[in-house]
N, C-alpha and C. Protein backbone atom coordinates (compact mmCIF):
# COMPACT_ATOMS: atom_id res chain seq x y z
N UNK A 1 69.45 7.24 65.90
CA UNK A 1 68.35 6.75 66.70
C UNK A 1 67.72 7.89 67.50
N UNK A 2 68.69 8.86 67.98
CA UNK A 2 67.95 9.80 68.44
C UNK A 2 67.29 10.72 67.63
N UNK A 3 67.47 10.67 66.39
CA UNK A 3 66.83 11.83 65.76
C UNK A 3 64.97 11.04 65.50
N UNK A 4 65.35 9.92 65.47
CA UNK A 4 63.50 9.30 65.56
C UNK A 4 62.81 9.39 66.74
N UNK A 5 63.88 9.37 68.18
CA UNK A 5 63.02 9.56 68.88
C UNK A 5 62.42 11.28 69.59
N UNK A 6 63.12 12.11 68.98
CA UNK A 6 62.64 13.66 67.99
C UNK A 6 61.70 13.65 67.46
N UNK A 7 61.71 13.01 66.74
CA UNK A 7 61.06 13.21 65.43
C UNK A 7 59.10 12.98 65.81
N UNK A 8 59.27 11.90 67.21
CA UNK A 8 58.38 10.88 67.57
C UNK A 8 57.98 12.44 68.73
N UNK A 9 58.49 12.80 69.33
CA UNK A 9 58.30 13.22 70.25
C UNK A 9 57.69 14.74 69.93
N UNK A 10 58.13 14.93 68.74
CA UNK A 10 57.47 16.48 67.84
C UNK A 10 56.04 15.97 67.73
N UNK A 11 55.89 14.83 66.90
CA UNK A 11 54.87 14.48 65.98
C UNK A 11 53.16 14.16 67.22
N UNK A 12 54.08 14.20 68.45
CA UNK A 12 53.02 13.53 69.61
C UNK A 12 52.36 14.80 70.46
N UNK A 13 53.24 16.06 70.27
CA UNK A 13 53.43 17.17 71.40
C UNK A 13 53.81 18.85 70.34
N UNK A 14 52.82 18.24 69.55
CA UNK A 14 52.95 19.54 68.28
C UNK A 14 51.83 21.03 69.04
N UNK A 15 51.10 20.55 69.73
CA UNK A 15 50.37 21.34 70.85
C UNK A 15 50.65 22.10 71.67
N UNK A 16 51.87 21.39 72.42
CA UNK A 16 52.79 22.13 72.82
C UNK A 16 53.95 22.74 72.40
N UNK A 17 54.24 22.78 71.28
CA UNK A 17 55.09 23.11 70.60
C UNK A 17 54.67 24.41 70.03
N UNK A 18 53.27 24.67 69.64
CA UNK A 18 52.56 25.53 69.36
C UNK A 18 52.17 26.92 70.03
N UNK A 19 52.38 26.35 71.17
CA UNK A 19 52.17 27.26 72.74
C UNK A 19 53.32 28.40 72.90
N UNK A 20 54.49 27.73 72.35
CA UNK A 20 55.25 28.73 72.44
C UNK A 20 55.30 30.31 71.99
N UNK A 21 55.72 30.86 73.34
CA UNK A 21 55.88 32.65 72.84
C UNK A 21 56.94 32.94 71.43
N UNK A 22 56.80 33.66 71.32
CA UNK A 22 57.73 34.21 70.53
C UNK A 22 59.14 34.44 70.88
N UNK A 23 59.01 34.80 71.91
CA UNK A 23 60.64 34.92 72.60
C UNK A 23 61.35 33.70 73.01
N UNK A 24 59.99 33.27 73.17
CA UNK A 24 60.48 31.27 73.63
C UNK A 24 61.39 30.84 72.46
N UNK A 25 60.60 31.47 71.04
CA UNK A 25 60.87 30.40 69.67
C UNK A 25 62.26 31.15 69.43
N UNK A 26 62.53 32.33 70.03
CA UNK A 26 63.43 32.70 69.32
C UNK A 26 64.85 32.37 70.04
N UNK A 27 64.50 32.45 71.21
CA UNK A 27 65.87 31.90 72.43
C UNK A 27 66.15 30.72 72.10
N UNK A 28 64.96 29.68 71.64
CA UNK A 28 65.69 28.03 71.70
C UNK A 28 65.76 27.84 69.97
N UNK A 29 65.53 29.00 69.47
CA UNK A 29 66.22 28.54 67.75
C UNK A 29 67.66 29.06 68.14
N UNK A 30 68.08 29.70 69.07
CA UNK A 30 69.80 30.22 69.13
C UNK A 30 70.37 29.23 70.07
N UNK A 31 69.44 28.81 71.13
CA UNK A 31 69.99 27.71 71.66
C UNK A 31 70.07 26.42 71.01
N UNK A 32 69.39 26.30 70.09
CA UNK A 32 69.66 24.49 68.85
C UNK A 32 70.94 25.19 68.09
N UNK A 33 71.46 26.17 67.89
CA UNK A 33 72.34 26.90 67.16
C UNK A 33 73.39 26.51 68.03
N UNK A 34 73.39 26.59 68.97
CA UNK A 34 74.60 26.22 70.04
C UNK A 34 75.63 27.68 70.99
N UNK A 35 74.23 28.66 70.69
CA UNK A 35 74.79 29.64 71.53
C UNK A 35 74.76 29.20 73.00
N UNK A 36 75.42 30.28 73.64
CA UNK A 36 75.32 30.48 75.42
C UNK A 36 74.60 31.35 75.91
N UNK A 37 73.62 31.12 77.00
CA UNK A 37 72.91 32.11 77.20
C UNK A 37 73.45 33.82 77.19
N UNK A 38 74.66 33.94 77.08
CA UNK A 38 75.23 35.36 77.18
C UNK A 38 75.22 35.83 75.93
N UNK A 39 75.27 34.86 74.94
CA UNK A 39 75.64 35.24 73.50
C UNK A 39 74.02 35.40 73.20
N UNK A 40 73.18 34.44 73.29
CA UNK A 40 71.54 34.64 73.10
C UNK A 40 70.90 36.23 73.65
N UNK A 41 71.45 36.26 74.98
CA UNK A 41 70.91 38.15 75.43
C UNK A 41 71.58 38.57 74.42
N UNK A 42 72.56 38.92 74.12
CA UNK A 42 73.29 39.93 73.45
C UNK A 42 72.85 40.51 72.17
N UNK A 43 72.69 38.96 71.61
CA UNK A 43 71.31 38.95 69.87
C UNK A 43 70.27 39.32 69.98
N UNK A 44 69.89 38.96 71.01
CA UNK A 44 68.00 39.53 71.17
C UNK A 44 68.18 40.78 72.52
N UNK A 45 68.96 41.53 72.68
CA UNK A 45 68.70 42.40 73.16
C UNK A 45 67.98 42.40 74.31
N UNK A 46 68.32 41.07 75.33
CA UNK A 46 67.72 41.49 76.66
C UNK A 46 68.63 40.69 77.82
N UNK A 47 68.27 40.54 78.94
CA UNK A 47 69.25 40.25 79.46
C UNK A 47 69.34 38.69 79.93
N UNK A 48 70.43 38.22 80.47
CA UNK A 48 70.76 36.63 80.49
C UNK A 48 69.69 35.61 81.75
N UNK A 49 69.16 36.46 81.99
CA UNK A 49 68.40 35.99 83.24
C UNK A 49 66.83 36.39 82.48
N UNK A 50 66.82 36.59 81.28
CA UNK A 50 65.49 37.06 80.81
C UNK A 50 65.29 35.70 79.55
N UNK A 51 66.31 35.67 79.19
CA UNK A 51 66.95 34.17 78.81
C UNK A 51 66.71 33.13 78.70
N UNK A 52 67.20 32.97 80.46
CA UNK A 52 67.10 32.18 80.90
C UNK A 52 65.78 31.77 81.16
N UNK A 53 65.06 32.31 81.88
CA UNK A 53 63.38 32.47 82.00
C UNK A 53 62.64 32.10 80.90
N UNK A 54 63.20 32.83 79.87
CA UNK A 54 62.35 31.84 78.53
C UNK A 54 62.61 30.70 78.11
N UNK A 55 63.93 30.51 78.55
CA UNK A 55 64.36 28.95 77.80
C UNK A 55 63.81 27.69 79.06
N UNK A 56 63.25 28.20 80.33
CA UNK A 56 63.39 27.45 81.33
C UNK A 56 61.52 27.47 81.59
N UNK A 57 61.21 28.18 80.91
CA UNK A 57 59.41 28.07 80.49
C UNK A 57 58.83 27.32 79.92
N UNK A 58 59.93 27.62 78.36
CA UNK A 58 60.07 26.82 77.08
C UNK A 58 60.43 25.50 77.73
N UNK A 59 61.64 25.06 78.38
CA UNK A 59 61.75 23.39 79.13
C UNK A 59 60.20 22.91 79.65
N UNK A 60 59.81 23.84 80.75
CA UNK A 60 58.39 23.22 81.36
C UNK A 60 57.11 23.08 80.54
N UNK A 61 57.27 23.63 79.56
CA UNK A 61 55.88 23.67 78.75
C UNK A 61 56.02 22.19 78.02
N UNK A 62 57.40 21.97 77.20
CA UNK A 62 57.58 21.28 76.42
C UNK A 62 58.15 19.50 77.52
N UNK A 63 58.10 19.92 78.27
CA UNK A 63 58.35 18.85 79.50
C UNK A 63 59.34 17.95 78.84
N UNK A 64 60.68 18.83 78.95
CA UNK A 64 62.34 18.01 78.76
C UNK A 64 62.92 18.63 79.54
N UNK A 65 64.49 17.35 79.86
CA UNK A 65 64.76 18.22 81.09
C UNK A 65 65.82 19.12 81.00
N UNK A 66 66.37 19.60 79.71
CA UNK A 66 67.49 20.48 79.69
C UNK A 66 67.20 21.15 78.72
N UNK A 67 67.78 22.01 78.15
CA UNK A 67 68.00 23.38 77.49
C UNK A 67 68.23 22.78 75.92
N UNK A 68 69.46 21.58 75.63
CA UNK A 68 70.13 21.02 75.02
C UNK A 68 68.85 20.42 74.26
N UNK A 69 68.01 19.68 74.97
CA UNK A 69 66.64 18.75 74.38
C UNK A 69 66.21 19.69 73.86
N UNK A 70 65.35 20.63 74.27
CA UNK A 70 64.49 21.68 73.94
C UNK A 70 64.56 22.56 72.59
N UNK A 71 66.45 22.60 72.23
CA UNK A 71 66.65 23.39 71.59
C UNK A 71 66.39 21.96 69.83
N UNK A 72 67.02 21.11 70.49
CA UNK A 72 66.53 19.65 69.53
C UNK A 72 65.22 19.99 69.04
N UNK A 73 64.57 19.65 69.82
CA UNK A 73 63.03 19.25 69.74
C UNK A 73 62.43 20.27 68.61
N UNK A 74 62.92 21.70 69.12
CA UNK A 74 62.30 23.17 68.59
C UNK A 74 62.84 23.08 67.24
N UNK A 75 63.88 22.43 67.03
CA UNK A 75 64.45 22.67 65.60
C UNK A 75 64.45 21.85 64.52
N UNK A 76 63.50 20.79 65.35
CA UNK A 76 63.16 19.71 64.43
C UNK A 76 61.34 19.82 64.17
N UNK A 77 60.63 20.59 64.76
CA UNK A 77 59.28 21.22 65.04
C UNK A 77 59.51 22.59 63.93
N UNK A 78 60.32 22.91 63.64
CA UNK A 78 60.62 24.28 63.08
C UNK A 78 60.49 24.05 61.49
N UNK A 79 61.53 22.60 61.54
CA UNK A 79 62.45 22.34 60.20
C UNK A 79 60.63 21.21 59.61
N UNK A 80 59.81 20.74 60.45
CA UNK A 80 58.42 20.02 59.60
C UNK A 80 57.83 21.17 59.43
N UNK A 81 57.47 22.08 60.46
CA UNK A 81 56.62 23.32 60.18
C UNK A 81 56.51 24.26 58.55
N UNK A 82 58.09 24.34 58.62
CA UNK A 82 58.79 25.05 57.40
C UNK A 82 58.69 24.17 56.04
N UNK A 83 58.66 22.87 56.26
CA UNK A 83 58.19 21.98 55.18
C UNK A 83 57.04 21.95 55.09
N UNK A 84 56.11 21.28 55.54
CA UNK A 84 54.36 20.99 55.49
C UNK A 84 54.30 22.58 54.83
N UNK A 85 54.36 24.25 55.16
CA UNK A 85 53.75 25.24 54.59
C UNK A 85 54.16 25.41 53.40
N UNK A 86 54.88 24.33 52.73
CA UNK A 86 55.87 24.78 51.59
C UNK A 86 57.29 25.53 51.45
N UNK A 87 57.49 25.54 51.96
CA UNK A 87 59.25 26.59 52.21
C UNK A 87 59.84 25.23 51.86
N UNK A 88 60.99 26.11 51.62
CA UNK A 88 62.22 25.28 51.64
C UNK A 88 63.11 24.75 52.77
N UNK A 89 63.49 23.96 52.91
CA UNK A 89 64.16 23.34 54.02
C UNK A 89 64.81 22.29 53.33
N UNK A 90 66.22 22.48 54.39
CA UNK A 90 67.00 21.53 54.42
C UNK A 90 66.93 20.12 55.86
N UNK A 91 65.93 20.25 56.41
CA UNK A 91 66.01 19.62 57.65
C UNK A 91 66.92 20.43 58.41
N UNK A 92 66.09 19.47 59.79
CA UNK A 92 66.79 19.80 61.26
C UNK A 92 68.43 19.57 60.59
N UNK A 93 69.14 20.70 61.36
CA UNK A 93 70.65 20.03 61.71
C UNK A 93 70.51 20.28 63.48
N UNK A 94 70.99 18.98 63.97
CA UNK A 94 71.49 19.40 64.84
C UNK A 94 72.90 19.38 65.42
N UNK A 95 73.44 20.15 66.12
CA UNK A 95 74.77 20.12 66.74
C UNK A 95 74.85 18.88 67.82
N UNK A 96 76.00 18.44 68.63
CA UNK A 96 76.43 17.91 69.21
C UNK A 96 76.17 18.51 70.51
N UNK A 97 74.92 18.70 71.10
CA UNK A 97 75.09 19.59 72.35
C UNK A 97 75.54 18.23 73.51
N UNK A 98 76.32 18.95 74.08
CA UNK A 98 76.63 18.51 75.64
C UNK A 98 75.10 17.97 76.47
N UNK A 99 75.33 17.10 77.13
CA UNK A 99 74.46 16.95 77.91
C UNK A 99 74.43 16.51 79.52
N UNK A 100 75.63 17.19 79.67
CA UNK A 100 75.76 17.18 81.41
C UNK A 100 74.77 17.79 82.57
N UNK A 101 74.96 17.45 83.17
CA UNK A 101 74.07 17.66 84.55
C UNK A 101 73.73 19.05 84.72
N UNK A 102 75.27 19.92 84.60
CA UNK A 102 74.83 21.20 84.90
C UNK A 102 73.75 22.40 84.19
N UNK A 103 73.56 20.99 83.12
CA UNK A 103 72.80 21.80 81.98
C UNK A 103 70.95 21.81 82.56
N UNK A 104 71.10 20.75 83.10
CA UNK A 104 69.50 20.80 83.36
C UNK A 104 68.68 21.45 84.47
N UNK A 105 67.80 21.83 84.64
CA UNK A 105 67.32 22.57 85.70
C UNK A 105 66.90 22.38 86.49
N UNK A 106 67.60 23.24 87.65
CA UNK A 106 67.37 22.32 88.97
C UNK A 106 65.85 22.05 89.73
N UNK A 107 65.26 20.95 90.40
CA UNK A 107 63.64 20.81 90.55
C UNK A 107 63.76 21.39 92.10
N UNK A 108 62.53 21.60 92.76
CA UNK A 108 61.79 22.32 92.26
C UNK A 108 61.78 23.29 91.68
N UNK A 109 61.53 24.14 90.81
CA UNK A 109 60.85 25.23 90.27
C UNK A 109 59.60 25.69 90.13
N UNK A 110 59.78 27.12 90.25
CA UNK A 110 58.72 28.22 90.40
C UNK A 110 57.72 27.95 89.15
N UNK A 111 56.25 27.97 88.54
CA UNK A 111 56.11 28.10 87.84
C UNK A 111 55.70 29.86 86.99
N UNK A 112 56.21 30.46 87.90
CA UNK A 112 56.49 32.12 87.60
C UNK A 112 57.29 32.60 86.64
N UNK A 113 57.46 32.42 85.55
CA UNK A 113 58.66 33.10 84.69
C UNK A 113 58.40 34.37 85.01
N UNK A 114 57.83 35.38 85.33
CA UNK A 114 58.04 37.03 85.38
C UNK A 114 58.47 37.42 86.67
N UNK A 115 58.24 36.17 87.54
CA UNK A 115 59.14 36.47 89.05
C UNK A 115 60.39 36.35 89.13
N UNK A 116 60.92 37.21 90.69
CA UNK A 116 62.52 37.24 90.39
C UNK A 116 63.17 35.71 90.02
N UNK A 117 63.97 35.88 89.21
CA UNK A 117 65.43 34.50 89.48
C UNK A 117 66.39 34.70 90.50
N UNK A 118 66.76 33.45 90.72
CA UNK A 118 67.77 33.56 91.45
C UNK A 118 69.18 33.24 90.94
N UNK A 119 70.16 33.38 90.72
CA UNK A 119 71.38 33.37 90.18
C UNK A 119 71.90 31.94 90.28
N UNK A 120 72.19 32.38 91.50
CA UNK A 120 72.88 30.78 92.21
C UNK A 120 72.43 29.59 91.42
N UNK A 121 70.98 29.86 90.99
CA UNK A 121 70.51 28.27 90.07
C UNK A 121 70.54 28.24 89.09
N UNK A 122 71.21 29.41 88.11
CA UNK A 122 72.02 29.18 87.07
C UNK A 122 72.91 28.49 86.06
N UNK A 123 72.80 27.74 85.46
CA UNK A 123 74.14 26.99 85.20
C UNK A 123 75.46 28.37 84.95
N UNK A 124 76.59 27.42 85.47
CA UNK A 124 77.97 28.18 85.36
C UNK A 124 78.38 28.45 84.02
N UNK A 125 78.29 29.48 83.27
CA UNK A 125 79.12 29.62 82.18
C UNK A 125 80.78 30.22 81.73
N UNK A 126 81.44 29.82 82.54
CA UNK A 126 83.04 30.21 82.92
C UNK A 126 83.72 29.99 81.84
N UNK A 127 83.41 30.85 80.79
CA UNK A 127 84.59 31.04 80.01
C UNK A 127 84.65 29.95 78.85
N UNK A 128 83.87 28.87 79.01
CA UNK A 128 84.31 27.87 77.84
C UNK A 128 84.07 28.00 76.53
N UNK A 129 84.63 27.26 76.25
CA UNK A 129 85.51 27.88 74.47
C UNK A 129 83.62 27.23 73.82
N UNK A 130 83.15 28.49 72.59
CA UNK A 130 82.06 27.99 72.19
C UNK A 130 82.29 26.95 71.10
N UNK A 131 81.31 26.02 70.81
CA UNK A 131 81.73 25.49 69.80
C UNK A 131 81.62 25.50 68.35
N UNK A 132 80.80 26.08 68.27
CA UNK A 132 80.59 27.09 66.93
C UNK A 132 81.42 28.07 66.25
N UNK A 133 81.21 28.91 67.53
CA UNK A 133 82.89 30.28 67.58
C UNK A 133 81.66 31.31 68.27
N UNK A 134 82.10 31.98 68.57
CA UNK A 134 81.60 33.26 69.04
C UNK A 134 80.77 34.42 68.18
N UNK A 135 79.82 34.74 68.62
CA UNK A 135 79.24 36.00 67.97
C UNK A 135 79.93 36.95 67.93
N UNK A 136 80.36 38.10 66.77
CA UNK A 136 81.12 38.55 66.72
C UNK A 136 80.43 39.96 65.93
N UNK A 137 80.41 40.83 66.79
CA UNK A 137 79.70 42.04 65.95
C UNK A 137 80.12 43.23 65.07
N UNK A 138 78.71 43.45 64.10
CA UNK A 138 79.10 43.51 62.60
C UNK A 138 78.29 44.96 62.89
N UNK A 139 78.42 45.92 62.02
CA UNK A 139 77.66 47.12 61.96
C UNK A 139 76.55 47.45 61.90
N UNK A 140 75.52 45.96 61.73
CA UNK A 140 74.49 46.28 61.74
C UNK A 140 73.99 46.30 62.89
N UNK A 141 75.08 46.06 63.65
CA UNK A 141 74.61 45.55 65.57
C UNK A 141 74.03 47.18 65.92
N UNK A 142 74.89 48.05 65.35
CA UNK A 142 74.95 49.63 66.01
C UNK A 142 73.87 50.41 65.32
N UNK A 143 72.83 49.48 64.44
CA UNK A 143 72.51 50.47 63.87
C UNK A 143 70.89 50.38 64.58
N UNK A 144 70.24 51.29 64.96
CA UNK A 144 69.42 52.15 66.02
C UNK A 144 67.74 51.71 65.37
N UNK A 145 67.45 50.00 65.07
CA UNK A 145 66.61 49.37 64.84
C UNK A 145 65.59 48.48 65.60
N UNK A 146 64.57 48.41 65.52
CA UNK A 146 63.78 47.56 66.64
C UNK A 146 63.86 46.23 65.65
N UNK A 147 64.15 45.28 65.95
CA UNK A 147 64.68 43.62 65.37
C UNK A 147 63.49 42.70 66.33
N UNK A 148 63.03 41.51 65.74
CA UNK A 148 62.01 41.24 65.85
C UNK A 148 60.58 41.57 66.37
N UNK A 149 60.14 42.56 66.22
CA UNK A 149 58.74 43.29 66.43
C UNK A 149 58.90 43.18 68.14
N UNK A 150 60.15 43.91 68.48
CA UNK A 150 59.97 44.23 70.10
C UNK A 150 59.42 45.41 70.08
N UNK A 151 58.82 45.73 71.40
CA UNK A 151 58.45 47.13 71.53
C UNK A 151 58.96 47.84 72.12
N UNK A 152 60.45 47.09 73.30
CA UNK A 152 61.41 47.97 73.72
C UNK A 152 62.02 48.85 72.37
N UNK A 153 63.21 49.55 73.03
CA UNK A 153 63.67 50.56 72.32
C UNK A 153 65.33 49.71 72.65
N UNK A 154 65.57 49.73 71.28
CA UNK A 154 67.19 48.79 71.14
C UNK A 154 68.49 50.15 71.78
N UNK A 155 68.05 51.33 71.64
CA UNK A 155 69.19 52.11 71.39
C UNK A 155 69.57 52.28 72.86
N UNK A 156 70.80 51.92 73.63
CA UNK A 156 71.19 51.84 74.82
C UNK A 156 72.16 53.33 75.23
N UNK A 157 72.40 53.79 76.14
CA UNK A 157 72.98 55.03 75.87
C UNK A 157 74.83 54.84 74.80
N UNK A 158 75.22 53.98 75.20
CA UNK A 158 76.55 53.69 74.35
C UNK A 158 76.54 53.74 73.11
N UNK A 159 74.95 53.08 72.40
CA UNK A 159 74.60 52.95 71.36
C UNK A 159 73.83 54.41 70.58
N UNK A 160 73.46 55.05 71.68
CA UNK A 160 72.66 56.78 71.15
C UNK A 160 74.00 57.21 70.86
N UNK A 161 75.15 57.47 71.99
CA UNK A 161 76.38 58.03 71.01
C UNK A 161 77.08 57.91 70.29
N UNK A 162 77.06 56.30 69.96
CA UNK A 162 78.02 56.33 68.50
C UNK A 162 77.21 57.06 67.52
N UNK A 163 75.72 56.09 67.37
CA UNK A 163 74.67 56.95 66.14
C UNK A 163 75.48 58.39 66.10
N UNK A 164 74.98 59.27 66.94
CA UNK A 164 74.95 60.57 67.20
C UNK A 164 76.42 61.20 66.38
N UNK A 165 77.53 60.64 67.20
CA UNK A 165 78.77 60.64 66.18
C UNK A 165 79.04 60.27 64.75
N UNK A 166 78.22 59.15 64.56
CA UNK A 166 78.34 58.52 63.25
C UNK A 166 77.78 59.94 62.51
N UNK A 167 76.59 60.24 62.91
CA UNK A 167 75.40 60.88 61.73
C UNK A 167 76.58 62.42 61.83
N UNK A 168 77.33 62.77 63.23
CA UNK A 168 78.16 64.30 62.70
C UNK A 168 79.02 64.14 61.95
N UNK A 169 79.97 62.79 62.53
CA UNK A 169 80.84 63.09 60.81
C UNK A 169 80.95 62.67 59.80
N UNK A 170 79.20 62.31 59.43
CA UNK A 170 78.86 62.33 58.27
C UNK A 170 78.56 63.45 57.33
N UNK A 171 77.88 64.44 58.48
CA UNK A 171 77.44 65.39 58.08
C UNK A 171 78.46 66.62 57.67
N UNK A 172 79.86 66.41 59.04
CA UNK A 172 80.81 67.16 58.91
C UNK A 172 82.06 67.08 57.34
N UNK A 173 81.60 65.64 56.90
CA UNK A 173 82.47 65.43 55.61
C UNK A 173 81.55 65.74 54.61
N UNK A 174 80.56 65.55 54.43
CA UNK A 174 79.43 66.39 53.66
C UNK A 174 79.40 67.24 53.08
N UNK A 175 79.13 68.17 54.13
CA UNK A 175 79.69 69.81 54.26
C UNK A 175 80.70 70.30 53.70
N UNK A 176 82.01 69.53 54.45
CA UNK A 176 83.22 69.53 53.83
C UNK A 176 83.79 69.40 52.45
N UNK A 177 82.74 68.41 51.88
CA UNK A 177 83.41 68.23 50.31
C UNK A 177 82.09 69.03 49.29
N UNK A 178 80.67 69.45 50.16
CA UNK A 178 80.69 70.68 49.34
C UNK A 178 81.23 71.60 49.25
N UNK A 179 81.93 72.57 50.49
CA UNK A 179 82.82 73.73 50.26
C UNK A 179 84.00 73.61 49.65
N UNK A 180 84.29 72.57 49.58
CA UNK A 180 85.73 72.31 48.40
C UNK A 180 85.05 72.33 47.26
N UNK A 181 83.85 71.10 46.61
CA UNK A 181 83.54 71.03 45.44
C UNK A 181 83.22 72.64 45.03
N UNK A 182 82.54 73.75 46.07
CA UNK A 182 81.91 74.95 45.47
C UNK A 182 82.85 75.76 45.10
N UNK A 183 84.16 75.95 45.96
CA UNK A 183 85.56 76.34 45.69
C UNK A 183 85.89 76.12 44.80
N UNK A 184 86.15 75.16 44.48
CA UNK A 184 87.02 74.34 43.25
C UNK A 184 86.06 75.07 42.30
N UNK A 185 84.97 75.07 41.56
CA UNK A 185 83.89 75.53 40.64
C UNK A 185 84.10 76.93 40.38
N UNK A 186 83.92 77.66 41.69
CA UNK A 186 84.07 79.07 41.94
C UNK A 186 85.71 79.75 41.08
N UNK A 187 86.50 78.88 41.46
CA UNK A 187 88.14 79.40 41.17
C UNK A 187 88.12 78.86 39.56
N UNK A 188 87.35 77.80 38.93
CA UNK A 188 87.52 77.80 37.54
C UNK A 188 86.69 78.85 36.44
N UNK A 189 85.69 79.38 37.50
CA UNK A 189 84.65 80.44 36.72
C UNK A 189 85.41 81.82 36.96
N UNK A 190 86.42 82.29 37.79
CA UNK A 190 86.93 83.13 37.43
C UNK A 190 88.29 83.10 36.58
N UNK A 191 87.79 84.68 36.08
CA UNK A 191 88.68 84.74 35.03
C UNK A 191 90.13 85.34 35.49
């Protein structure tokens, strides 16, 4: 029953659905995924209070009152979008999100997303077990790429020195197994 009244609520508010930034679409496709805002910075490379700001824009534009709805709504707006242009789709899935209190945002609010946040009005994320599982990073995390047409710069200083290491002892085994391969060549051409 709830997925019709989704379905009803896309089909009425596709306008606003439309409005969305890019960063909006991309925070609440990880939030219908069932990330945490810590795990969402971490993928998109910015920080949890930057996040938050988009997913809490994305709530006011789309006028629902939690994070949990929003990420519904977006992924069932995503999954007609992706059909009507022809793509393939399997439909919305959605997860089982929680829908407790602490999830929704507290009123009043600023309508400023580029002004400071304040912490304190945060929801608490202490540790709880995800339900999906955790993001868990793979090598392509390290590798020194701009990922969705940002115009920041991904490479963080932790991340300039692995590169930096990676590319010497690449270069240092390189090197290395030409002066053996030229050796080895050299000692069979003499007589």
């Amino acid at each position: 029953m709830q997925h019709d009244r989704i379905q009803l609520f896309v089909e009425s508010n596709r306008d606003r659905l439309e409005q969305l930034t890019t960063r909006q679409r991309d925070c609440l496709r990880l939030v219908a995924k069932g990330y945490l805002t810590k795990e969402i910075a971490g993928m998109l490379g910015i920080s949890e209070s930057r996040v938050y700001k988009h997913v809490l824009a994305a709530c006011r534009l789309l006028g629902v009152p939690n994070r949990g709805e929003a990420g519904r709504v977006f992924a069932e707006w995503e999954a007609q979008t992706t059909l009507s242009a022809g793509g393939p789709s399997m439909g919305a899935h959605f997860l089982d999100l929680p829908n407790p209190a602490d999830l929704a945002f507290p009123d009043p609010v600023s309508n400023d997303t580029d002004g400071p946040i304040i912490l304190e009005a945060m929801p608490a994320q202490q540790g709880e077990a995800h339900p999906v599982g955790s993001a868990r990073p793979t090598v392509l995390d390290l590798v020194p790429l701009r990922l969705g047409r940002r115009t920041s710069n991904d490479l963080t200083a932790s991340r300039t020195l692995i590169v930096i290491a990676a590319v010497t002892a690449g270069i240092i085994v390189t090197v290395g197994s030409a002066v053996s391969l030229l050796s080895g060549l050299s000692s069979l051409l003499r007589p």
